[in-house]
N, C-alpha and C. Protein backbone atom coordinates (compact mmCIF):
# COMPACT_ATOMS: atom_id res chain seq x y z
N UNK A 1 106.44 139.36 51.37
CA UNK A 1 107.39 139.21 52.45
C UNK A 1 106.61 138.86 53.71
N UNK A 2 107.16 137.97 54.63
CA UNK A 2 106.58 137.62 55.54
C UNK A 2 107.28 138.31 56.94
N UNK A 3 106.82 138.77 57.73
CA UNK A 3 107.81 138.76 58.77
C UNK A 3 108.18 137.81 59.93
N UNK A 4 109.32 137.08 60.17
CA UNK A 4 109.73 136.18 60.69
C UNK A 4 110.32 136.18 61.98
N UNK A 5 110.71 137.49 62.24
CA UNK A 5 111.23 137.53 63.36
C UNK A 5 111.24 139.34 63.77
N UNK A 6 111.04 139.65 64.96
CA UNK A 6 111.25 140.94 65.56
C UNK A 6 111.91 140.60 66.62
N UNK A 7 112.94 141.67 66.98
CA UNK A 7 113.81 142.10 67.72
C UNK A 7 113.39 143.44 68.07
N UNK A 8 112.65 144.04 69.17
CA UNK A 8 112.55 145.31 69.58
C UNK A 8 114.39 145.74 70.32
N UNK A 9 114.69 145.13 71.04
CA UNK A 9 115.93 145.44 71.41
C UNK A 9 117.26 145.87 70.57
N UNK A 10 116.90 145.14 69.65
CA UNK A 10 118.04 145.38 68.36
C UNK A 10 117.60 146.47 67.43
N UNK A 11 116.10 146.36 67.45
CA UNK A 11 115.63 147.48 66.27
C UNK A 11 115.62 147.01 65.12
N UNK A 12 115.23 146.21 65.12
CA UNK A 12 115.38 144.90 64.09
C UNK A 12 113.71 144.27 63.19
N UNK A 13 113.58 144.14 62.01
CA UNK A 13 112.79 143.24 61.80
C UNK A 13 113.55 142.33 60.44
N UNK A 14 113.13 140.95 60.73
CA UNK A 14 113.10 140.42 59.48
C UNK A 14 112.57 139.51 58.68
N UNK A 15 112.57 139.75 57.61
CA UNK A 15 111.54 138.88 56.75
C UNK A 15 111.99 137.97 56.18
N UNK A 16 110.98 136.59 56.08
CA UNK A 16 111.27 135.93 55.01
C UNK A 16 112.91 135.15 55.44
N UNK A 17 112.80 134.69 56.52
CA UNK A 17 114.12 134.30 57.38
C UNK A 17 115.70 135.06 56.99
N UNK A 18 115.68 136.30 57.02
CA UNK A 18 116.19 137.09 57.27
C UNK A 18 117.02 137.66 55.81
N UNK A 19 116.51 136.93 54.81
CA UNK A 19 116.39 137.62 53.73
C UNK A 19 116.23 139.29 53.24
N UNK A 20 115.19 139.96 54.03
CA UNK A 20 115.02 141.34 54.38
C UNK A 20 115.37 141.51 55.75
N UNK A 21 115.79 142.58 55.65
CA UNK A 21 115.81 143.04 57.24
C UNK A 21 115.48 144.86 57.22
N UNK A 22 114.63 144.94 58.19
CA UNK A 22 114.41 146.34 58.47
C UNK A 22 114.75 147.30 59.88
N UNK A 23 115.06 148.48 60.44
CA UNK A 23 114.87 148.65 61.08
C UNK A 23 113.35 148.82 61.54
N UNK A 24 113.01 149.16 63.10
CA UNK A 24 111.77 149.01 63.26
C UNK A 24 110.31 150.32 62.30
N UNK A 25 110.83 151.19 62.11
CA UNK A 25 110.38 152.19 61.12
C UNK A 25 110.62 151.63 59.59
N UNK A 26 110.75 150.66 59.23
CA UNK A 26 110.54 150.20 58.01
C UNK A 26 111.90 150.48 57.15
N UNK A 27 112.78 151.34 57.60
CA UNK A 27 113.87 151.28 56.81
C UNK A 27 114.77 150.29 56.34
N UNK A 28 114.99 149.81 55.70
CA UNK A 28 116.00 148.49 55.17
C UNK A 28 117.64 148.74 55.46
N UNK A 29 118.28 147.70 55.91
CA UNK A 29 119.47 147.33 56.11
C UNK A 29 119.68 146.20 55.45
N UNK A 30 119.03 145.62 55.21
CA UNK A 30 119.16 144.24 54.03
C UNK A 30 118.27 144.14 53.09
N UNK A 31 118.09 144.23 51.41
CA UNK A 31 117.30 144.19 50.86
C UNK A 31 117.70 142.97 50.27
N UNK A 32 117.52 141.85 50.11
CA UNK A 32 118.09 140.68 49.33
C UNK A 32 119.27 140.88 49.55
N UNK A 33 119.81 140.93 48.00
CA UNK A 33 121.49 140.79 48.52
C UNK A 33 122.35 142.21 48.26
N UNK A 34 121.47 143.12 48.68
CA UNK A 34 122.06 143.99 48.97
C UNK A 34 122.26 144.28 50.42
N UNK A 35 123.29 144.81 51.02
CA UNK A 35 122.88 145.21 52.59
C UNK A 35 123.65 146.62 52.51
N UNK A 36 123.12 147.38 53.35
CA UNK A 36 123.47 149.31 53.71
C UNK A 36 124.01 149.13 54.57
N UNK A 37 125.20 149.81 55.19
CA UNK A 37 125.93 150.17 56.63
C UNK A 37 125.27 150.90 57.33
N UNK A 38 123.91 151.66 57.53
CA UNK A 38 123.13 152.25 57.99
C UNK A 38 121.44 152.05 57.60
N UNK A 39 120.40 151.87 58.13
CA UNK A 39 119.17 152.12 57.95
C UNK A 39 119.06 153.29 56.57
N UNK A 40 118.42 152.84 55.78
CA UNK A 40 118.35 154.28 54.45
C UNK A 40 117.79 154.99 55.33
N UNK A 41 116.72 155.65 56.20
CA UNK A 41 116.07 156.28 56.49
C UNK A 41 115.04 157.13 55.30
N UNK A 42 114.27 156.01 54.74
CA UNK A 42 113.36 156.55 53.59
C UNK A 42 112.39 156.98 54.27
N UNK A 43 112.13 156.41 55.91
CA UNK A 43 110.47 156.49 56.49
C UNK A 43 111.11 157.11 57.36
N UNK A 44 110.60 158.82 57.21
CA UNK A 44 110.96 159.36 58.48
C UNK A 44 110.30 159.23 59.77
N UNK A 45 110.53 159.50 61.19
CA UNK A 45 110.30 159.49 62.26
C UNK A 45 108.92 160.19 62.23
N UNK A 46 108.17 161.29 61.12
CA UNK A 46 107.40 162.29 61.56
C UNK A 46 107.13 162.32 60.35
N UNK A 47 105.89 162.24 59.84
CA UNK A 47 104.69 162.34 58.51
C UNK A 47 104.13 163.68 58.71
N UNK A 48 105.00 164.54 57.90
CA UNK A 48 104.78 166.11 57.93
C UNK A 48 104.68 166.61 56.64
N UNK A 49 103.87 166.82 56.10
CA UNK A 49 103.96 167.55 54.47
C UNK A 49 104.80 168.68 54.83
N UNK A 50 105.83 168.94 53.65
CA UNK A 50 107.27 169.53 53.35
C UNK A 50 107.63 169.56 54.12
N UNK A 51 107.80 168.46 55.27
CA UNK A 51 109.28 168.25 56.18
C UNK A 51 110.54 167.29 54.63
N UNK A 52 111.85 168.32 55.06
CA UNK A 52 112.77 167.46 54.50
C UNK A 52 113.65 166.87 54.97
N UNK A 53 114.67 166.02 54.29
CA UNK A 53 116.00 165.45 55.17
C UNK A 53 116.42 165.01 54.13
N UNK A 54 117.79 164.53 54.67
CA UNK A 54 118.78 163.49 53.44
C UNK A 54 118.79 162.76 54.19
N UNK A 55 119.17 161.48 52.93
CA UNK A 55 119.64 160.25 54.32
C UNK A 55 121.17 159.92 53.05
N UNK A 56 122.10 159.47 53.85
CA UNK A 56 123.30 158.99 52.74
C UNK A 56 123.60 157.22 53.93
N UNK A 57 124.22 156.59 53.02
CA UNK A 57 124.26 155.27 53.69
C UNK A 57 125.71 154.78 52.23
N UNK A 58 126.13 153.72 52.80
CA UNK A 58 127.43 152.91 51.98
C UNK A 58 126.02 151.20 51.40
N UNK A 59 126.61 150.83 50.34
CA UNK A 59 125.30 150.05 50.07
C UNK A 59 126.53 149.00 49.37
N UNK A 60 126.35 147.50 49.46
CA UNK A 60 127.08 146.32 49.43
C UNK A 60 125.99 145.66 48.45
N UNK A 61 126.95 145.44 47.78
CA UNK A 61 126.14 143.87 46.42
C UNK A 61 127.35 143.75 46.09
N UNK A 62 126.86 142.04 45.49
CA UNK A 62 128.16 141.34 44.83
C UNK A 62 129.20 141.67 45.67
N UNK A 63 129.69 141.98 46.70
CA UNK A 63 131.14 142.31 47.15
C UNK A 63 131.59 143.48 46.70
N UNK A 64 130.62 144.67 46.07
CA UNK A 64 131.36 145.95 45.71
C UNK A 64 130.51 147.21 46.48
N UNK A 65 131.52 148.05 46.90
CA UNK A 65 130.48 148.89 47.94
C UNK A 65 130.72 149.85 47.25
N UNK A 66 129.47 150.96 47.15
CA UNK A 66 128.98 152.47 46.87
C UNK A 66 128.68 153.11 47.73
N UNK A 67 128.52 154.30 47.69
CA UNK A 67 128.55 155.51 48.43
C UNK A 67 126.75 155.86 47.87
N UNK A 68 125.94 156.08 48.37
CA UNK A 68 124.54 156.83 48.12
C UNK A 68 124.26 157.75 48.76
N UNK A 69 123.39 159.17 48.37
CA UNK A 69 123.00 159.77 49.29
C UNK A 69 121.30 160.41 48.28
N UNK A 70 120.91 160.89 49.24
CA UNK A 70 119.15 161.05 48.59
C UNK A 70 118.81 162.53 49.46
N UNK A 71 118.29 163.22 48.97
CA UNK A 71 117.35 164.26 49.41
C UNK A 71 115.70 163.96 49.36
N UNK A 72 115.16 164.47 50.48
CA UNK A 72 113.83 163.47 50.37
C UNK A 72 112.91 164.90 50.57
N UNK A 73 111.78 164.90 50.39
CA UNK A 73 110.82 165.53 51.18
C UNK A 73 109.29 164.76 50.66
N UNK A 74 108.40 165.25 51.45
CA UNK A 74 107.35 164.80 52.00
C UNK A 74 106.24 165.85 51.06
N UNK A 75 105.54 165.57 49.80
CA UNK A 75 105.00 166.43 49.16
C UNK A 75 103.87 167.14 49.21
N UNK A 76 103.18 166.20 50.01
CA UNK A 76 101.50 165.93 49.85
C UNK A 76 100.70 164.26 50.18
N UNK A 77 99.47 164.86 50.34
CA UNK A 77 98.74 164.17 51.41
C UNK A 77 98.37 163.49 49.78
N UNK A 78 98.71 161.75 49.69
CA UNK A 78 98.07 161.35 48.48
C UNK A 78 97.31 159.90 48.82
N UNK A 79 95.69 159.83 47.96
CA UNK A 79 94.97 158.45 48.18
C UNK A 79 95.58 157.55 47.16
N UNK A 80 96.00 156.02 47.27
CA UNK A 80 96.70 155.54 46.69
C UNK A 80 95.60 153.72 46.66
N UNK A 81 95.58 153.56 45.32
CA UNK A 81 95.03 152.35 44.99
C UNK A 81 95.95 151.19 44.77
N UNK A 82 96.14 150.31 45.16
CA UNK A 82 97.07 149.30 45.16
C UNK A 82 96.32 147.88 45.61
N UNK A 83 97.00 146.59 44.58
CA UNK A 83 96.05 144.93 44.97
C UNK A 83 95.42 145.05 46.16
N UNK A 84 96.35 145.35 47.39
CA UNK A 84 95.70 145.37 49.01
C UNK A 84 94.60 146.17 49.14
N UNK A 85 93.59 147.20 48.50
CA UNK A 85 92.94 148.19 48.79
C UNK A 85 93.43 149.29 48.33
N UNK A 86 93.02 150.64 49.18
CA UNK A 86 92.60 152.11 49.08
C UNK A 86 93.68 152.62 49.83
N UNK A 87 94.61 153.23 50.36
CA UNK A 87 94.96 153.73 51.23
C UNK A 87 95.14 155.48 51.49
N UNK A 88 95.02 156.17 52.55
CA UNK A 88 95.24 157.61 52.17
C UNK A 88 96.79 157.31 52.79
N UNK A 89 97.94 158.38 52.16
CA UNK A 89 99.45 158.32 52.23
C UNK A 89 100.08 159.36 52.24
N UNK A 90 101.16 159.39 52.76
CA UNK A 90 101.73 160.67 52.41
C UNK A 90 102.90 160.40 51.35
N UNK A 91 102.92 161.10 49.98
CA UNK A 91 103.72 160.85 49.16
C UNK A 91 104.96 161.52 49.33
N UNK A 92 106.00 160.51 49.53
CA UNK A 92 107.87 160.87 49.42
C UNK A 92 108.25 160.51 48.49
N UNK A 93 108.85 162.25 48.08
CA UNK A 93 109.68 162.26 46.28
C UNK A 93 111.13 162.58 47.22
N UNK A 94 112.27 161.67 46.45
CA UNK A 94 113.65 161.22 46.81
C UNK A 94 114.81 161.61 45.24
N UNK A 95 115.22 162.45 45.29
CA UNK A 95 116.33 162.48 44.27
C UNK A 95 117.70 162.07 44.94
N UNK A 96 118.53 161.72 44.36
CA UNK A 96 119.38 160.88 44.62
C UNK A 96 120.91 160.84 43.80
N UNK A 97 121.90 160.17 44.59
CA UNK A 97 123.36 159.70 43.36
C UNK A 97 123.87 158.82 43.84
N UNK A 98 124.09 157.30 43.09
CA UNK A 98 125.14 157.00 43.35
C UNK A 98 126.51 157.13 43.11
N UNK A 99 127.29 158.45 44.54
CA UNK A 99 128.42 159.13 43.78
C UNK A 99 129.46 158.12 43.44
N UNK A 100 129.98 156.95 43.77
CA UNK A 100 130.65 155.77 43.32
C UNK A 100 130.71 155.51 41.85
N UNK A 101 129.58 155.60 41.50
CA UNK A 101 128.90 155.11 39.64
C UNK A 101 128.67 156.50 39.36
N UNK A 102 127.91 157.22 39.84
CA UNK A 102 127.57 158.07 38.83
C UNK A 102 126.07 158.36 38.35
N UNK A 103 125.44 157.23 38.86
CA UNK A 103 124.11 157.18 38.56
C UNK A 103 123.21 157.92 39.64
N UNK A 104 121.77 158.31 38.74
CA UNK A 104 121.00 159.65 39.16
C UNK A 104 120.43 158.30 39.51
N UNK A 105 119.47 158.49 41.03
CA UNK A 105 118.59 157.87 41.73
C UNK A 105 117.30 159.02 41.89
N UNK A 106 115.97 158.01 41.58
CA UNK A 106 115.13 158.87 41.35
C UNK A 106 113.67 157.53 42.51
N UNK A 107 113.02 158.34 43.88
CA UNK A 107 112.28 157.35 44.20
C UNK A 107 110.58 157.60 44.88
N UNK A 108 110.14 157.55 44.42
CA UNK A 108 108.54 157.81 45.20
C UNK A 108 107.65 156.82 46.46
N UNK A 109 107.65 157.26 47.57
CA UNK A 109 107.31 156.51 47.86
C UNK A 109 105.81 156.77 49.12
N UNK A 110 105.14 155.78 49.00
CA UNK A 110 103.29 156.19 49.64
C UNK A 110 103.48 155.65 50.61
N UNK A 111 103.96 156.49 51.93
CA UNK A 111 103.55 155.70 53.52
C UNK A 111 102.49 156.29 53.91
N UNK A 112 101.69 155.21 54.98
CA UNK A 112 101.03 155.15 55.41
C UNK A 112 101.16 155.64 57.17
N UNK A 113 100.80 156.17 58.18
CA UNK A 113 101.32 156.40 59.05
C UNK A 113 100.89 155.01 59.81
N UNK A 114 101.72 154.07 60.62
CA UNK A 114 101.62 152.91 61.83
C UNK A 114 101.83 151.86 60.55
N UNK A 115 102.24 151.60 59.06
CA UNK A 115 102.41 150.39 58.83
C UNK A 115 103.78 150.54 59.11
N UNK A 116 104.90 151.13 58.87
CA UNK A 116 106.29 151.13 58.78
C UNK A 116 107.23 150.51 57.48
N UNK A 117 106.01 150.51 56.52
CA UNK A 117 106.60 150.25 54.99
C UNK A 117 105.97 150.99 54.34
N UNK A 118 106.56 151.29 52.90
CA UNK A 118 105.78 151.59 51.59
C UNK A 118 104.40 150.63 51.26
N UNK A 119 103.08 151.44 51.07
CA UNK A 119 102.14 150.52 50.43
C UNK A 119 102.89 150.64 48.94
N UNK A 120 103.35 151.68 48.52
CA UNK A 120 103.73 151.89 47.32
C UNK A 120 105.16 152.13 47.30
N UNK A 121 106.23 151.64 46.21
CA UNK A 121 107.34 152.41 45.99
C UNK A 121 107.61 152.24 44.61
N UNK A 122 108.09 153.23 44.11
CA UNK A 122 108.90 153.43 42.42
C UNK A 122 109.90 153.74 42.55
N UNK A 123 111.09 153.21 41.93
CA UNK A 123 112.45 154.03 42.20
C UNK A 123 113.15 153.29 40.50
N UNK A 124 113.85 154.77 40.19
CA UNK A 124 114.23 154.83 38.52
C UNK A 124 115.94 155.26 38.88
N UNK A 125 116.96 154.31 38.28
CA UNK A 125 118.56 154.39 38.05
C UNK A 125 118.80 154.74 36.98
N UNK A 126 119.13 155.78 36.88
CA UNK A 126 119.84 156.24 35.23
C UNK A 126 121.53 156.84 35.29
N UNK A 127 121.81 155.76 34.18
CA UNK A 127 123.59 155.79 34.41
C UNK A 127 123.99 157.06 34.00
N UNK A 128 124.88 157.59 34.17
CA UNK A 128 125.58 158.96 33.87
C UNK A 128 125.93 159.46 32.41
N UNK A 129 125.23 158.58 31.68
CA UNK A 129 124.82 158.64 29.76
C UNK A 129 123.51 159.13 30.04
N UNK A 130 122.68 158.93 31.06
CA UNK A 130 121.30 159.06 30.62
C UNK A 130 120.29 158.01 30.51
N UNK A 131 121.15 156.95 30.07
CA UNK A 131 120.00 155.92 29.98
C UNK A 131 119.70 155.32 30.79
N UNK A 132 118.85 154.53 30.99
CA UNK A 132 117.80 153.88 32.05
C UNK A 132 118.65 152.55 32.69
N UNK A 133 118.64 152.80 33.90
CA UNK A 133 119.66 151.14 34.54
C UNK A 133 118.78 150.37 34.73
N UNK A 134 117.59 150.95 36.09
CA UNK A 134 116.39 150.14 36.26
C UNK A 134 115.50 150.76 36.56
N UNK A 135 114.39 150.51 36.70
CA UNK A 135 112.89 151.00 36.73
C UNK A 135 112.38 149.87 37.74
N UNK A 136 111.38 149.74 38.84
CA UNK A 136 110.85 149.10 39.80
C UNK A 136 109.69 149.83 40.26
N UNK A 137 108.56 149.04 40.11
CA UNK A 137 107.70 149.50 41.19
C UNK A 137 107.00 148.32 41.64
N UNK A 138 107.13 148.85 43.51
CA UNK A 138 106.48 147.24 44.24
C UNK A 138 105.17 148.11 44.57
N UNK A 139 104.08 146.96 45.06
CA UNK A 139 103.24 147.45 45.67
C UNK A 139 102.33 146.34 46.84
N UNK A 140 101.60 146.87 47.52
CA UNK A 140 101.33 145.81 48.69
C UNK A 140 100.21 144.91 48.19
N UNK A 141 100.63 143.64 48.03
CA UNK A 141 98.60 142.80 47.62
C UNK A 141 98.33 142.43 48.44
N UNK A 142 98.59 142.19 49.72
CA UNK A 142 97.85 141.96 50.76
C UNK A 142 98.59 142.35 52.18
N UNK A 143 97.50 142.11 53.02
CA UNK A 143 98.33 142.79 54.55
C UNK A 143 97.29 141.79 55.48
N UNK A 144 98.21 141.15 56.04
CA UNK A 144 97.46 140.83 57.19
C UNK A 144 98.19 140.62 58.65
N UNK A 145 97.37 141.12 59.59
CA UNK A 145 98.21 141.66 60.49
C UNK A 145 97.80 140.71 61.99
N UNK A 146 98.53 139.95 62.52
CA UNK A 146 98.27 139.26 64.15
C UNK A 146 99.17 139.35 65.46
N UNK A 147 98.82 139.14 66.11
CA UNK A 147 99.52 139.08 67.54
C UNK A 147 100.27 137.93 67.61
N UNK A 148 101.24 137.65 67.90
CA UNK A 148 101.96 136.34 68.23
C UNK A 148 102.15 136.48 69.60
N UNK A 149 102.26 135.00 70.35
CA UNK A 149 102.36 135.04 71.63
C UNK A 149 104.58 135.39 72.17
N UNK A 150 104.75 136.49 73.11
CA UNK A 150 106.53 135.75 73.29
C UNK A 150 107.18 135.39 74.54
């Protein structure tokens, strides 16, 4: 993902001509073609081992909207190897439902404190049988970071 445009005023970033969009803490409001009525708030404000929170948000694909909500906390201080390098992180474990469907949301994720994304994320959907919807894990292969003039 590239980032293409910032908006500090809006609270805004987006990537990849607006394909993604984040708030400025890395939370997503547009993931492809999904978009949330709220920021998820996966990256909290404050990198605290066992600070917790929920975040719940309404989530849009295809033209059909769900209801989500997640319990998060902050587990432990973890070093994380990924294409981009080494990073030290703090690991966020996220249980989850989509109460709409029915499906258990399950998500891990390795921030870093000042990038405002996951170097790492895993997140597992299992339908209300049990079985597996989807399985994902992204990770960062490169980072490079500049000043633009505005």
């Amino acid at each position: 993902m590239l980032v293409t445009k910032v908006d500090l005023e809006a609270d805004r970033v987006e990537y990849n001509t607006g394909g993604f969009i984040t708030d400025l803490m890395g939370n997503y409001l547009k993931l492809g073609g999904v978009e949330f009525s709220a920021p998820q708030q996966f990256s909290p404000a404050e990198l605290q081992i066992g600070k917790k929170w929920t975040a719940a948000f309404k989530r849009t694909a295809n033209g059909r909207t769900s209801v989500v909500s997640f319990d998060f906390q902050i587990v432990r201080k973890e070093k994380v190897t990924v294409p981009a390098g080494e990073f030290e992180t703090f690991r966020v474990e996220g249980q989850g439902w989509n109460t709409t469907y029915g499906n258990q949301l399950t998500t891990t994720l390795w921030l870093v404190p000042g990038l405002n994304f996951a170097v790492k994320r895993e997140i597992t959907i299992r339908r209300p049988d049990g079985r597996y919807f989807a399985a994902d894990r992204h990770e960062l292969v490169s980072l490079r970071q500049q000043a633009t003039s505005t």
